[in-house]
PDB file of N, CA and C in Angstrom:
ATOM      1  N   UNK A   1      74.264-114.431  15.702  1.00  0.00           N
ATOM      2  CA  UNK A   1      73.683-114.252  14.385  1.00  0.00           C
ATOM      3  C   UNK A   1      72.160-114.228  14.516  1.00  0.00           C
ATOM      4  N   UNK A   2      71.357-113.278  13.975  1.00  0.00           N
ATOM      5  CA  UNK A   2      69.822-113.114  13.952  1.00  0.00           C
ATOM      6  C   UNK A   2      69.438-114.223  12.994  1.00  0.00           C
ATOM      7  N   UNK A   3      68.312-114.277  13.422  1.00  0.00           N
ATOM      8  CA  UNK A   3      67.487-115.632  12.483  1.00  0.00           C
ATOM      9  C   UNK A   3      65.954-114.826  12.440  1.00  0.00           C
ATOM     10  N   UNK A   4      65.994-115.244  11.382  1.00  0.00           N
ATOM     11  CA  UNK A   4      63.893-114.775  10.789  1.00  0.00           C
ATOM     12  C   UNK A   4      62.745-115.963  11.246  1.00  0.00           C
ATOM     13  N   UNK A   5      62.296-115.253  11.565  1.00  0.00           N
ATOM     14  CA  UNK A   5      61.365-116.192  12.050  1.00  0.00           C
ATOM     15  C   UNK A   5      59.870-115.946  11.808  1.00  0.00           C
ATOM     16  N   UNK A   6      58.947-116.691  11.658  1.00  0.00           N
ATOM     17  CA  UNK A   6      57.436-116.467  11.120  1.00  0.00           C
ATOM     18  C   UNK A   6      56.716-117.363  11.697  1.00  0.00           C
ATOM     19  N   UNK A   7      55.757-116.274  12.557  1.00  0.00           N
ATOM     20  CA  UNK A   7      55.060-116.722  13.650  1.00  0.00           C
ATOM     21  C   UNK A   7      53.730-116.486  13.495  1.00  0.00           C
ATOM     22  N   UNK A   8      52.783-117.825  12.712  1.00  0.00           N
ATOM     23  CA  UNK A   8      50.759-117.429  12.412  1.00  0.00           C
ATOM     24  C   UNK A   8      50.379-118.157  13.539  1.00  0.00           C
ATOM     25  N   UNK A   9      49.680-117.152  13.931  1.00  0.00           N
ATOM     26  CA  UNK A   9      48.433-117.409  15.084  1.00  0.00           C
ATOM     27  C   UNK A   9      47.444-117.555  14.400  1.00  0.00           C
ATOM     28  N   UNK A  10      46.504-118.628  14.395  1.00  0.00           N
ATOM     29  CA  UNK A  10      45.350-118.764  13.429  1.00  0.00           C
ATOM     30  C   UNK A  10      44.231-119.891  14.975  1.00  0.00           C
ATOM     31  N   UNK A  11      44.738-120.114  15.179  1.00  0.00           N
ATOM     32  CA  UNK A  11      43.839-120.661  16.256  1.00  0.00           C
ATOM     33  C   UNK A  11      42.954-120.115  17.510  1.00  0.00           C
ATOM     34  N   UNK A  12      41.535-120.165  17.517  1.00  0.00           N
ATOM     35  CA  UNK A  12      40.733-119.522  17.978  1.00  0.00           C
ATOM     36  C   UNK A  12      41.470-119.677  19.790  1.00  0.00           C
ATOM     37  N   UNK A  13      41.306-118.525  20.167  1.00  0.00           N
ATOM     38  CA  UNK A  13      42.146-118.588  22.178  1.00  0.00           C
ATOM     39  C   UNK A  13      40.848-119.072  22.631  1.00  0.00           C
ATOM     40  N   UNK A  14      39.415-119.105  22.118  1.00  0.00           N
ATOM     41  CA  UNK A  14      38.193-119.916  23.114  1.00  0.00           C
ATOM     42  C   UNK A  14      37.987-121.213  23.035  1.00  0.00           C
ATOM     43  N   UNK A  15      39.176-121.729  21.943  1.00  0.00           N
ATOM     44  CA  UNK A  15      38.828-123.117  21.690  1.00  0.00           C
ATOM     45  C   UNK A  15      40.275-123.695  22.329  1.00  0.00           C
ATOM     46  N   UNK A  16      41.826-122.899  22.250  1.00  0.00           N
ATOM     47  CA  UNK A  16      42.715-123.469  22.342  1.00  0.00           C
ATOM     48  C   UNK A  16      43.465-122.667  23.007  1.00  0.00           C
ATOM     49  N   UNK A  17      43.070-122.246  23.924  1.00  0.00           N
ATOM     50  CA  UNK A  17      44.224-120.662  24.789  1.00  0.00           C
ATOM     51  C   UNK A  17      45.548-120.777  24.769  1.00  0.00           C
ATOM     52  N   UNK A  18      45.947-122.523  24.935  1.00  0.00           N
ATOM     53  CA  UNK A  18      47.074-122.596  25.230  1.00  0.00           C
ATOM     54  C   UNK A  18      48.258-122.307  23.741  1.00  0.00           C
ATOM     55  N   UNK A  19      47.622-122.843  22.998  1.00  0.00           N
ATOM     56  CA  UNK A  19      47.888-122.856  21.485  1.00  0.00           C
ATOM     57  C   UNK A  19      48.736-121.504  21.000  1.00  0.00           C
ATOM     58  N   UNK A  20      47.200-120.637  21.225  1.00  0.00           N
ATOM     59  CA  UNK A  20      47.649-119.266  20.943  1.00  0.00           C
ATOM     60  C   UNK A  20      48.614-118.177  22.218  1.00  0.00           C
ATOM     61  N   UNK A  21      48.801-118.713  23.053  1.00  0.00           N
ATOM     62  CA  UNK A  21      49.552-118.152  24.001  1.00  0.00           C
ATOM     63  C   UNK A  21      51.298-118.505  23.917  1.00  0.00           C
ATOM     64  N   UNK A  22      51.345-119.609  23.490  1.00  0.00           N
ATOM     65  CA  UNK A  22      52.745-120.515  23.349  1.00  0.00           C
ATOM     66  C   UNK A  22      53.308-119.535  21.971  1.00  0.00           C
ATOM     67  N   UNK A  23      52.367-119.796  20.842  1.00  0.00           N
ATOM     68  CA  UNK A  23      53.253-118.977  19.415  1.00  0.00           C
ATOM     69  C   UNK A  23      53.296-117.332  20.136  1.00  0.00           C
ATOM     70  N   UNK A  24      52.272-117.215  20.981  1.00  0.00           N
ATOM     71  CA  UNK A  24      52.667-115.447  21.199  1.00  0.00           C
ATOM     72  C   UNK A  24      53.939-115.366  22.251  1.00  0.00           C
ATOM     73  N   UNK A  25      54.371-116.472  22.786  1.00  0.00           N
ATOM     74  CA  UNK A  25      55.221-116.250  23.585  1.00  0.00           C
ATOM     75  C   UNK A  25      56.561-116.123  23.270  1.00  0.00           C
ATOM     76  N   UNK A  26      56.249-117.328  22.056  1.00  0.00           N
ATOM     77  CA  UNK A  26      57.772-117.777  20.818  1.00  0.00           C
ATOM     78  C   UNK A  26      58.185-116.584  20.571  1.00  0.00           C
ATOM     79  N   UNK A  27      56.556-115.819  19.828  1.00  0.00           N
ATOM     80  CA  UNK A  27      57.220-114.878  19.143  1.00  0.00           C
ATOM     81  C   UNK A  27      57.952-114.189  19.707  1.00  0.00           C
ATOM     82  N   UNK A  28      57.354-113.593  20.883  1.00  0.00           N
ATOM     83  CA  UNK A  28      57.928-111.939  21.651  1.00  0.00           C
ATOM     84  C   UNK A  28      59.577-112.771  22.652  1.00  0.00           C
ATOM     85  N   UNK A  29      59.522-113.766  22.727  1.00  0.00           N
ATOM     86  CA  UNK A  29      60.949-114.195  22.920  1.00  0.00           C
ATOM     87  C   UNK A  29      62.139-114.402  21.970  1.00  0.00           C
ATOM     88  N   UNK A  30      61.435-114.634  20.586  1.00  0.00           N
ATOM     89  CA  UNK A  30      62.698-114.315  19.545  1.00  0.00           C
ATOM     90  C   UNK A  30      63.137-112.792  19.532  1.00  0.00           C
ATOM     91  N   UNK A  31      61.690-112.133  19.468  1.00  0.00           N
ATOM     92  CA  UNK A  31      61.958-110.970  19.631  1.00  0.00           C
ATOM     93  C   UNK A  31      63.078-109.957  20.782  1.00  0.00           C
ATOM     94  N   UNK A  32      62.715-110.904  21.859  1.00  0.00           N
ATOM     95  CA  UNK A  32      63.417-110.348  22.951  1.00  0.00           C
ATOM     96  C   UNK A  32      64.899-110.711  22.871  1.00  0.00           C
ATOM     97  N   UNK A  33      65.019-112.051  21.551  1.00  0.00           N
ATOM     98  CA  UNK A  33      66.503-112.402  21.429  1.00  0.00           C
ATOM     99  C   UNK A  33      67.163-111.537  20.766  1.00  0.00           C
ATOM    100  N   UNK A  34      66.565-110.673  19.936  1.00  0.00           N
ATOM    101  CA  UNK A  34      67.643-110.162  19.032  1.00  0.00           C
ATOM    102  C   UNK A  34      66.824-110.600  17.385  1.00  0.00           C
ATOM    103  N   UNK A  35      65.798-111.529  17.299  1.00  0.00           N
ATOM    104  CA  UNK A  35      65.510-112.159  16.107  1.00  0.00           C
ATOM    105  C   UNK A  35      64.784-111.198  15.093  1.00  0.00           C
ATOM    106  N   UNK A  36      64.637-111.003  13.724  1.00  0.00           N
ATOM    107  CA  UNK A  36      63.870-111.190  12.776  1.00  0.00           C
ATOM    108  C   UNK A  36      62.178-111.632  13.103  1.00  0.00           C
ATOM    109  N   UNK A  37      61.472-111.198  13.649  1.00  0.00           N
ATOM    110  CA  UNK A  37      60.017-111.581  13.827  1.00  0.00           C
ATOM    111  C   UNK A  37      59.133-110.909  12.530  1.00  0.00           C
ATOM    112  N   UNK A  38      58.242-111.622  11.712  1.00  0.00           N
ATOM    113  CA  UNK A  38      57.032-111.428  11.333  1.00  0.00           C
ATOM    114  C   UNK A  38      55.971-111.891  11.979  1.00  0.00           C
ATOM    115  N   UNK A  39      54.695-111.792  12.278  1.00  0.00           N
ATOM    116  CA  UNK A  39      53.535-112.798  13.137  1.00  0.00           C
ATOM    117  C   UNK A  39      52.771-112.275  12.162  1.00  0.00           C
ATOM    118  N   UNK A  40      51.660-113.320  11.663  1.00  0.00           N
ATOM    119  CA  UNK A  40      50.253-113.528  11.368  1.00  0.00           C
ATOM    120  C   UNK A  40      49.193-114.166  11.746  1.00  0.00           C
ATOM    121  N   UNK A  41      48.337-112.685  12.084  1.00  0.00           N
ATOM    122  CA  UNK A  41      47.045-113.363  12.774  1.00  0.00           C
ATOM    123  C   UNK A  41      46.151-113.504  11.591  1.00  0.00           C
ATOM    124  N   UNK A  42      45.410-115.052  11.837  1.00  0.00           N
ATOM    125  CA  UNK A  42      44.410-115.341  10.983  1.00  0.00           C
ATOM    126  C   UNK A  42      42.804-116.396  11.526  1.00  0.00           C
ATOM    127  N   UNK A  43      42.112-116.447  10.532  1.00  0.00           N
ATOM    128  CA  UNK A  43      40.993-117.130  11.388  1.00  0.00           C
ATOM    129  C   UNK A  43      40.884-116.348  12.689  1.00  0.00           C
ATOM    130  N   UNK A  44      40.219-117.285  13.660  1.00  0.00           N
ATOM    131  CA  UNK A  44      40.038-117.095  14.813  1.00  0.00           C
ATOM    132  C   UNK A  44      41.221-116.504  15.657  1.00  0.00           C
ATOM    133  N   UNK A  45      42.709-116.738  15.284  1.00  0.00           N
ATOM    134  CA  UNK A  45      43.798-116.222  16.376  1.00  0.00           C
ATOM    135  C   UNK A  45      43.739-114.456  15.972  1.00  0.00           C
ATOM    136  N   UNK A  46      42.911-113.694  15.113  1.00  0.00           N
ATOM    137  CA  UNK A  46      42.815-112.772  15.311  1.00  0.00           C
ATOM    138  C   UNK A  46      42.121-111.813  16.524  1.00  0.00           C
ATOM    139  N   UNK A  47      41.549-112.786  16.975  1.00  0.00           N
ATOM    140  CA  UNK A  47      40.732-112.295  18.371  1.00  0.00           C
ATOM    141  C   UNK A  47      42.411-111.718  19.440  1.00  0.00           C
ATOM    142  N   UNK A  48      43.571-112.372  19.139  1.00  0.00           N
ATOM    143  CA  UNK A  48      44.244-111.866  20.335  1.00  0.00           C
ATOM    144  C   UNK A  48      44.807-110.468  19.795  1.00  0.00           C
ATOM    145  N   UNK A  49      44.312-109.730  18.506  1.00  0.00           N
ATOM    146  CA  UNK A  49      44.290-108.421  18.448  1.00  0.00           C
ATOM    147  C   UNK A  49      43.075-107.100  19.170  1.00  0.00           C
ATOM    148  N   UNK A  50      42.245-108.140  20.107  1.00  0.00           N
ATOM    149  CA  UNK A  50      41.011-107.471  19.953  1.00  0.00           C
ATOM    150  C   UNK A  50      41.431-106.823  21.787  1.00  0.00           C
ATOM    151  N   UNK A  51      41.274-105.782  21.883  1.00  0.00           N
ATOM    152  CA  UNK A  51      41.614-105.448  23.092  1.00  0.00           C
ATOM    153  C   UNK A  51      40.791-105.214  24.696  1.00  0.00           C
ATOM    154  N   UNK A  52      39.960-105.855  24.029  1.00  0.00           N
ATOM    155  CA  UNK A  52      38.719-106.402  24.948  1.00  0.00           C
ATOM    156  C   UNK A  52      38.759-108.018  25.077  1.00  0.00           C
ATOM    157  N   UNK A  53      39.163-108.240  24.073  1.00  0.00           N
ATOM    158  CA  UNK A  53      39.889-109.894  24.603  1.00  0.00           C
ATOM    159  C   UNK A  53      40.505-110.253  25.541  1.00  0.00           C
ATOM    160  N   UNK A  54      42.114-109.270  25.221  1.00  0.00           N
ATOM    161  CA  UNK A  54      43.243-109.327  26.029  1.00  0.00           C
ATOM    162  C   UNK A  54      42.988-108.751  27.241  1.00  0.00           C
ATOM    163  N   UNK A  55      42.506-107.924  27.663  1.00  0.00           N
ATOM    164  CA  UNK A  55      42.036-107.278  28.836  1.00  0.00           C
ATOM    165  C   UNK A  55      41.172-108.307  29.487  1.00  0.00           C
ATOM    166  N   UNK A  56      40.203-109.122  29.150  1.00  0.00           N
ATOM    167  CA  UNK A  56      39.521-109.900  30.021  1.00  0.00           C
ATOM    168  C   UNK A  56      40.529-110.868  29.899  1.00  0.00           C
ATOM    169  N   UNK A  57      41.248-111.349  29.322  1.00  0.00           N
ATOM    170  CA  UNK A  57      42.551-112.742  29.591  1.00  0.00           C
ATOM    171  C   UNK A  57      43.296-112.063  30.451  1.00  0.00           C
ATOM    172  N   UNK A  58      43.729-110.845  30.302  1.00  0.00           N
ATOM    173  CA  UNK A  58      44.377-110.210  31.230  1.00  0.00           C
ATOM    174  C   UNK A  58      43.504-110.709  33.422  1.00  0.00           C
ATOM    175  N   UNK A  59      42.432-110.240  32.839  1.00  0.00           N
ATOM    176  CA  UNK A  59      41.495-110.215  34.652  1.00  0.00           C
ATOM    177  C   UNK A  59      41.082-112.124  34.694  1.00  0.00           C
ATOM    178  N   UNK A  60      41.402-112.570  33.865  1.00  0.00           N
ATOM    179  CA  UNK A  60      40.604-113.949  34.417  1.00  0.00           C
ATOM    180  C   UNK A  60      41.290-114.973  35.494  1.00  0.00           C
ATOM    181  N   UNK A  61      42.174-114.274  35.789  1.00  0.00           N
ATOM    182  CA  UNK A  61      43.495-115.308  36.106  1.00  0.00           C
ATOM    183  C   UNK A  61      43.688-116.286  36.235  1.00  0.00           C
ATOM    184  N   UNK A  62      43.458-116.533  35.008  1.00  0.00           N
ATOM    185  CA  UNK A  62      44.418-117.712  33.818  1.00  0.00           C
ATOM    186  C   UNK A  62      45.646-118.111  33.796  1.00  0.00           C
ATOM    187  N   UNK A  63      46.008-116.108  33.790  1.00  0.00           N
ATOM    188  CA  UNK A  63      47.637-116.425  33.354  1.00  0.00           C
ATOM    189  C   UNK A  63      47.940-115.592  34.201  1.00  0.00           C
ATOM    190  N   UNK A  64      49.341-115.093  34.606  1.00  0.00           N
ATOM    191  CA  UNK A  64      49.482-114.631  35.714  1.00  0.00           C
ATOM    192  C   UNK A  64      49.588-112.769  35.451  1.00  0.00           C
ATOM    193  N   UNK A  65      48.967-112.040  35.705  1.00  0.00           N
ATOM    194  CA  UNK A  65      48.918-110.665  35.678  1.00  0.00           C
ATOM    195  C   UNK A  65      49.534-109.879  34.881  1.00  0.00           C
ATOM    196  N   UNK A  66      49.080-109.304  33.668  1.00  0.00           N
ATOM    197  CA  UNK A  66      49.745-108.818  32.707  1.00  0.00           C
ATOM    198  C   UNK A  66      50.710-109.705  31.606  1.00  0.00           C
ATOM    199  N   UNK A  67      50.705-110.711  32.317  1.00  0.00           N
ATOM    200  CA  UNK A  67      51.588-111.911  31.215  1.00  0.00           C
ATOM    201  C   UNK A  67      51.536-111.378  29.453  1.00  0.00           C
ATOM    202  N   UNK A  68      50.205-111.452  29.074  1.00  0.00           N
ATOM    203  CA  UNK A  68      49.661-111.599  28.160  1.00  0.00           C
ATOM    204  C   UNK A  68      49.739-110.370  26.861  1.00  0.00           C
ATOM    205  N   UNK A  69      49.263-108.966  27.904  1.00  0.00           N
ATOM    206  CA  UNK A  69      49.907-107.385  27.585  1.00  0.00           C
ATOM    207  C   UNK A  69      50.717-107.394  27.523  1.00  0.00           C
ATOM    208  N   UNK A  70      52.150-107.857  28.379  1.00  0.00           N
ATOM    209  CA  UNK A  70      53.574-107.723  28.224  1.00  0.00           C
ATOM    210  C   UNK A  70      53.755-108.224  26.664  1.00  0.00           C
ATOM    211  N   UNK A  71      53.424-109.783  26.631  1.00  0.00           N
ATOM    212  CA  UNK A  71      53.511-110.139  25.237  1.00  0.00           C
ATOM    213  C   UNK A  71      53.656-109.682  23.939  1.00  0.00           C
ATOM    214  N   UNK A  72      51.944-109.724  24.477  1.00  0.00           N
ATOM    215  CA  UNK A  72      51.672-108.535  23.016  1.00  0.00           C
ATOM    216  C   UNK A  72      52.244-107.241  22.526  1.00  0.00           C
ATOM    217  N   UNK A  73      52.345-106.612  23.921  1.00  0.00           N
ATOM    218  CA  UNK A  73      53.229-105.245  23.720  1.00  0.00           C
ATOM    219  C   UNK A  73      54.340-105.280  22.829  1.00  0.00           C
ATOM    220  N   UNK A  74      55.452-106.925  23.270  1.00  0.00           N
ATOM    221  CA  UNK A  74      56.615-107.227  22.665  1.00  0.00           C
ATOM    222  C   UNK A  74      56.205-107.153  21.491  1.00  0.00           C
ATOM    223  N   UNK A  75      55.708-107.939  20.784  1.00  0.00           N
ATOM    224  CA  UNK A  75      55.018-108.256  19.186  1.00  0.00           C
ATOM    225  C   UNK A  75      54.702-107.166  19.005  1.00  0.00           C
ATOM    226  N   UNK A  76      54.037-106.139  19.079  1.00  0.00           N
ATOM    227  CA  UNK A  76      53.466-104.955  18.467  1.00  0.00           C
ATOM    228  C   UNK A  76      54.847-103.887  18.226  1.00  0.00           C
ATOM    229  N   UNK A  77      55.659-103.737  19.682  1.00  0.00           N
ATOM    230  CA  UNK A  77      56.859-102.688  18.915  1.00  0.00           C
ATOM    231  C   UNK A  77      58.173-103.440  18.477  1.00  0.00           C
ATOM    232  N   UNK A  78      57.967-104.785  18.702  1.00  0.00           N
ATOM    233  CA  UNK A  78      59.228-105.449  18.271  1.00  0.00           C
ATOM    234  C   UNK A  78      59.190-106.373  16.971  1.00  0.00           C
ATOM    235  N   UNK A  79      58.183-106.655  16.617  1.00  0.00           N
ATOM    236  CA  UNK A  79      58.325-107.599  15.406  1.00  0.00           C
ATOM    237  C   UNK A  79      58.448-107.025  14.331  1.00  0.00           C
ATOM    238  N   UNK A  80      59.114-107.476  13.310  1.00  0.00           N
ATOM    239  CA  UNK A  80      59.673-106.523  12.208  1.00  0.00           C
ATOM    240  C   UNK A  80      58.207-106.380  11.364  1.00  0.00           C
ATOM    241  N   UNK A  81      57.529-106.879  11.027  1.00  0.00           N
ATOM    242  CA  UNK A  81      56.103-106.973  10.716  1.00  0.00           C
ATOM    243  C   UNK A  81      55.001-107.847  11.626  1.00  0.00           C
ATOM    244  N   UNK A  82      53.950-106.983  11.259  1.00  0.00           N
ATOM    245  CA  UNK A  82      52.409-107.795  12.006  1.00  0.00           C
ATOM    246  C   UNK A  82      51.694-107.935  10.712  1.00  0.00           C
ATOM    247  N   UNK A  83      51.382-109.033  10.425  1.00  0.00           N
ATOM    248  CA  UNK A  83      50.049-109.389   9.342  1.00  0.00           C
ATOM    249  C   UNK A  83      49.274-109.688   9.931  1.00  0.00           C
ATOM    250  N   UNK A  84      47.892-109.427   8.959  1.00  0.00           N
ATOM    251  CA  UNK A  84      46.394-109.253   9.489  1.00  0.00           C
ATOM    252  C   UNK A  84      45.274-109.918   8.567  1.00  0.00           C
ATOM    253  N   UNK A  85      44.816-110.696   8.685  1.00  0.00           N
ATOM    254  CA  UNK A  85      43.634-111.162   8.086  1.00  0.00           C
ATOM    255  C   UNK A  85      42.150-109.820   8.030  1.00  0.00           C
ATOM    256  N   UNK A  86      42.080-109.074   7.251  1.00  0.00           N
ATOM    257  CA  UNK A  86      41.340-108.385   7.309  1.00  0.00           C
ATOM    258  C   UNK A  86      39.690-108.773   7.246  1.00  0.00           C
ATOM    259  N   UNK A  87      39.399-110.340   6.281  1.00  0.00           N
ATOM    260  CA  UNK A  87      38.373-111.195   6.733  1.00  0.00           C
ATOM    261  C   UNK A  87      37.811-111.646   7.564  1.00  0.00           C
ATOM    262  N   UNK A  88      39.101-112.058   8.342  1.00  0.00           N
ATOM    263  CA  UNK A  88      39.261-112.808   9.639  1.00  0.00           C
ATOM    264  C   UNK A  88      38.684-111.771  10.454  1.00  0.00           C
ATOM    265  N   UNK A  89      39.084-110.585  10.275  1.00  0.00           N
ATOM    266  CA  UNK A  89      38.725-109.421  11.609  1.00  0.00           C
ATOM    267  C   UNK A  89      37.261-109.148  11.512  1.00  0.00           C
ATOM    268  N   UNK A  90      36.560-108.883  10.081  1.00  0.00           N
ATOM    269  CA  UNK A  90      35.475-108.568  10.094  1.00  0.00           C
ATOM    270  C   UNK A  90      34.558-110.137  10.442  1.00  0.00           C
ATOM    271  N   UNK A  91      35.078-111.048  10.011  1.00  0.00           N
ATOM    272  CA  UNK A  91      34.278-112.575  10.590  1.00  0.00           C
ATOM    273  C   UNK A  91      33.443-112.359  12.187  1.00  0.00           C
ATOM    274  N   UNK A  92      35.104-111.604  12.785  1.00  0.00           N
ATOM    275  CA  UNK A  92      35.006-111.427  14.376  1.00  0.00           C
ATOM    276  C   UNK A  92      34.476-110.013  14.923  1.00  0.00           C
ATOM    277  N   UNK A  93      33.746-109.040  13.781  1.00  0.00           N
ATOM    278  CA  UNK A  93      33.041-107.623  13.512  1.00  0.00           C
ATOM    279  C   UNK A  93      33.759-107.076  14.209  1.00  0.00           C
ATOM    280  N   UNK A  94      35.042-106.905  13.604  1.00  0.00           N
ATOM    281  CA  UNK A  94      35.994-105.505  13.398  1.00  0.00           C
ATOM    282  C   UNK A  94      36.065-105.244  11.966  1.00  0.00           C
ATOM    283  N   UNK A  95      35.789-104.086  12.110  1.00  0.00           N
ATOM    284  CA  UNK A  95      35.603-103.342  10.830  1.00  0.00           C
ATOM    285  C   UNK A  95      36.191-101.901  10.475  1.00  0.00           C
ATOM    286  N   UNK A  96      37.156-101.299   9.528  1.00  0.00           N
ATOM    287  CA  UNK A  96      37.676-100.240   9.421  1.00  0.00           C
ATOM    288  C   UNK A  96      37.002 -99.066  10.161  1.00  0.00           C
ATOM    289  N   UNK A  97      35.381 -99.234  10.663  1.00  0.00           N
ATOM    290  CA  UNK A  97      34.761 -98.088  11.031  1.00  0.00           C
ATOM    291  C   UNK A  97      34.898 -98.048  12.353  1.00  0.00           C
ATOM    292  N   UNK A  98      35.034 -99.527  13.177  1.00  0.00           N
ATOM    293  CA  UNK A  98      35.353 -99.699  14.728  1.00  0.00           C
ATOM    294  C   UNK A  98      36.302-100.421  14.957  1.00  0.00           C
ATOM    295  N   UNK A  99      37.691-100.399  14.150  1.00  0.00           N
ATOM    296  CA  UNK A  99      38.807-100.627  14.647  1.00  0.00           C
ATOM    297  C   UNK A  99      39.540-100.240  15.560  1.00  0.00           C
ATOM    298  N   UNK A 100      39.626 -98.756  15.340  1.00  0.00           N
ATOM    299  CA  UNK A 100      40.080 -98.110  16.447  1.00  0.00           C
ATOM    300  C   UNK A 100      39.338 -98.023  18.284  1.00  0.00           C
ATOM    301  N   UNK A 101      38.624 -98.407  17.885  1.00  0.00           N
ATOM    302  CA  UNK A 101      37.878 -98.486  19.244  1.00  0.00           C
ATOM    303  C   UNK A 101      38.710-100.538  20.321  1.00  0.00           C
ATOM    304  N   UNK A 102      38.096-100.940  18.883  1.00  0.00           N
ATOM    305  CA  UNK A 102      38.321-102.706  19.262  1.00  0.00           C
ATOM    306  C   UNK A 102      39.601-103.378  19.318  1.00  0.00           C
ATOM    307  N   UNK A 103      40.501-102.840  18.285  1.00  0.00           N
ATOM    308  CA  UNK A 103      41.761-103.257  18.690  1.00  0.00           C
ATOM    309  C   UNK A 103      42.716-102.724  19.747  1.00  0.00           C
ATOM    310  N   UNK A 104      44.079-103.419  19.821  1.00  0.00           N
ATOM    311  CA  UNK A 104      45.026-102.898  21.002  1.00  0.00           C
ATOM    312  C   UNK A 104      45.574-101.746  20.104  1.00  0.00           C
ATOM    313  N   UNK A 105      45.789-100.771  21.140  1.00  0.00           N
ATOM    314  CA  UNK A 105      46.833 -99.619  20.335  1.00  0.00           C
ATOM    315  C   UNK A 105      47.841 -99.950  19.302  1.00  0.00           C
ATOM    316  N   UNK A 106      47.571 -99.326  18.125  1.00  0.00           N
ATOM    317  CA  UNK A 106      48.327 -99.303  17.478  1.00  0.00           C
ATOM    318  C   UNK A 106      47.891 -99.796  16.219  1.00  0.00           C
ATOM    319  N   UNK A 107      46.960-100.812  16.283  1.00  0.00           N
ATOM    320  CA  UNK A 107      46.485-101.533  15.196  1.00  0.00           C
ATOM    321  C   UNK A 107      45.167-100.707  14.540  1.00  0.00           C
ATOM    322  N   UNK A 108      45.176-100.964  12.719  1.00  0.00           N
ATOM    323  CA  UNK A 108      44.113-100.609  12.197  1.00  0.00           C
ATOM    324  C   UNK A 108      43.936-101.883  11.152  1.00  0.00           C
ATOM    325  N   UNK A 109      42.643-101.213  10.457  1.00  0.00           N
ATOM    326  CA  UNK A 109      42.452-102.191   9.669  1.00  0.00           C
ATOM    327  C   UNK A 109      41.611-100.958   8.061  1.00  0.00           C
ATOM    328  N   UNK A 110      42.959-100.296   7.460  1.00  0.00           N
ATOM    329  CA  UNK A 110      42.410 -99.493   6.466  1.00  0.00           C
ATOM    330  C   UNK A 110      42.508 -99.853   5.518  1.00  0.00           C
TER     331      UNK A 110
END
């Protein structure tokens, strides 16, 4: 039986990496179960939309090689919705005019 599940990332990854790595992991593993996923990024956990983020978490080795892209990848074509703090993004100067440049594929902010 599927279960729904709702997964906010709101915690900054420069203050709490581990924080925001664990709910991204939840998520893309319900996902990988079969589950109902929504995720919302807010505050500061919007940075793990920024694809200059993930790419340097990706090279720092932190985590182990691609860990992090795999993730996200999951969440982006598998969660039944992605919510977005559109405040939150411009706080962190993403803005409808350089979204497409700053976020991971797929994401806007119109």
């Amino acid at each position: 039986m599927s279960k729904k599940f709702f997964v906010k990332i709101v915690t900054d990854p420069d203050v709490d990496l581990r924080k925001c790595v664990v709910g991204i992991a939840c998520a893309a593993q319900a996902i990988n179960d079969g589950h109902d996923v929504d995720v919302f990024f807010a505050a500061n956990g919007v940075k793990m939309l920024n694809a200059g983020f993930i790419e340097n978490l990706n090279n720092s080795g932190m985590l182990p090689s691609g860990m992090i892209s795999n993730m996200m990848e999951t969440v982006s074509n598998g969660a039944a919705n992605v919510y977005c703090s559109t405040g939150s993004q411009a706080a962190n100067g993403v803005t409808p005019e350089n979204a497409a440049q700053k976020l991971l594929a797929g994401y806007d902010i119109g």
